[in-house]
Protein backbone atom coordinates (compact mmCIF):
# COMPACT_ATOMS: atom_id res chain seq x y z
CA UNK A 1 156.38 3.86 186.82
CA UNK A 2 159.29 5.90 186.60
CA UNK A 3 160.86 8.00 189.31
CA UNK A 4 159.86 11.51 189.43
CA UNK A 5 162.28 14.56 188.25
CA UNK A 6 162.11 17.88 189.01
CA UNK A 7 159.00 18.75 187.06
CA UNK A 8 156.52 16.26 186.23
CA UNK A 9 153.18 16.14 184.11
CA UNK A 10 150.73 13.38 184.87
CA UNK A 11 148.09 13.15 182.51
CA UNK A 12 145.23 10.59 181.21
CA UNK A 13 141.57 9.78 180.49
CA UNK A 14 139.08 11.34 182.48
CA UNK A 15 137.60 9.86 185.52
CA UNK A 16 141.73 7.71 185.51
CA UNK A 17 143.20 9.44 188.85
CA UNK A 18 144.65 12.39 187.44
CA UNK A 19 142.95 14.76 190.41
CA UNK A 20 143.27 12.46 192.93
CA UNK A 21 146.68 11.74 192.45
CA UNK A 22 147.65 15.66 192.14
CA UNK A 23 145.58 16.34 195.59
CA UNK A 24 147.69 13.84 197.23
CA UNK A 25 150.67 15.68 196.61
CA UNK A 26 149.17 19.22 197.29
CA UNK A 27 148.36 18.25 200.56
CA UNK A 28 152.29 18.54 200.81
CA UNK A 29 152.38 21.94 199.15
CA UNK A 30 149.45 23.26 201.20
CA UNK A 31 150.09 20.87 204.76
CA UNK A 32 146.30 20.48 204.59
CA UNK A 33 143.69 17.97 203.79
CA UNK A 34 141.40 18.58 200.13
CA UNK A 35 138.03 18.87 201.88
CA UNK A 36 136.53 16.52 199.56
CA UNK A 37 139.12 13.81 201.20
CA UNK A 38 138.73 15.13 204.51
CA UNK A 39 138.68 11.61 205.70
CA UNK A 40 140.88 9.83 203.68
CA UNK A 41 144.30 8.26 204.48
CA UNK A 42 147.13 7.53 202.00
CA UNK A 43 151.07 6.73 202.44
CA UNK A 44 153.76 7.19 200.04
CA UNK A 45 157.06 6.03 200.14
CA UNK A 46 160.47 7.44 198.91
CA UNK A 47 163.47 5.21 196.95
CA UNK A 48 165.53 5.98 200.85
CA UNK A 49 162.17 4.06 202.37
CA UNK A 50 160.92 7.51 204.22
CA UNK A 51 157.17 7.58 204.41
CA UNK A 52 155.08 10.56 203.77
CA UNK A 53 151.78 11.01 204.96
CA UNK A 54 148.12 12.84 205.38
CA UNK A 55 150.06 14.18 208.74
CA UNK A 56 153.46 13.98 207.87
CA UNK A 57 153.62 16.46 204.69
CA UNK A 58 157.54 16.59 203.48
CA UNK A 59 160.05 13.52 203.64
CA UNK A 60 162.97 15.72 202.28
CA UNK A 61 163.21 19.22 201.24
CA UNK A 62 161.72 19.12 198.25
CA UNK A 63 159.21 21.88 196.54
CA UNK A 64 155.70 20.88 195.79
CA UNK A 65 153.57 22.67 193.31
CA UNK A 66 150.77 21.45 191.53
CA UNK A 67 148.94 23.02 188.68
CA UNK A 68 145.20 21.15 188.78
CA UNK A 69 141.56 22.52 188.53
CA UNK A 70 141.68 23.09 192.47
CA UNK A 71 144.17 25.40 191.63
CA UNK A 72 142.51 27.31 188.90
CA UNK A 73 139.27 27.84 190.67
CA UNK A 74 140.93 29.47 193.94
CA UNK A 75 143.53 31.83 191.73
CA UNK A 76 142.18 32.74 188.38
């Protein structure tokens, strides 16, 4: 996979990850949990080896924003 840039669109089949890989990194943008993951666990790791985290929501200053349908059905 390649490394990320500044903006970045996943997309793919349905039912292939698309959500669940998009809720991951809103629970950066939002510090929160989905509530349909409420119990889930996950760990990420940046090219400096920093480790990000359910609990530990930014490993370097950058801005997260993610477009998905969790986003469409709480602002439009």
């Amino acid at each position: 996979m390649q490394d990320f840039a500044n903006l970045n669109i996943i997309y793919g089949w349905n039912y292939s990850g698309k959500t669940t890989i998009s809720r991951i990194f809103q629970n950066s943008e939002k510090t929160e949990k989905n509530p349909d993951y409420n119990s889930s666990e996950f760990e990420l790791e940046n090219y400096n080896g920093q480790k990000y985290n359910e609990q530990i929501h930014n490993v370097d200053d950058r801005l997260v924003r993610t477009f998905n349908a969790d986003f469409i059905k709480d602002n439009l």
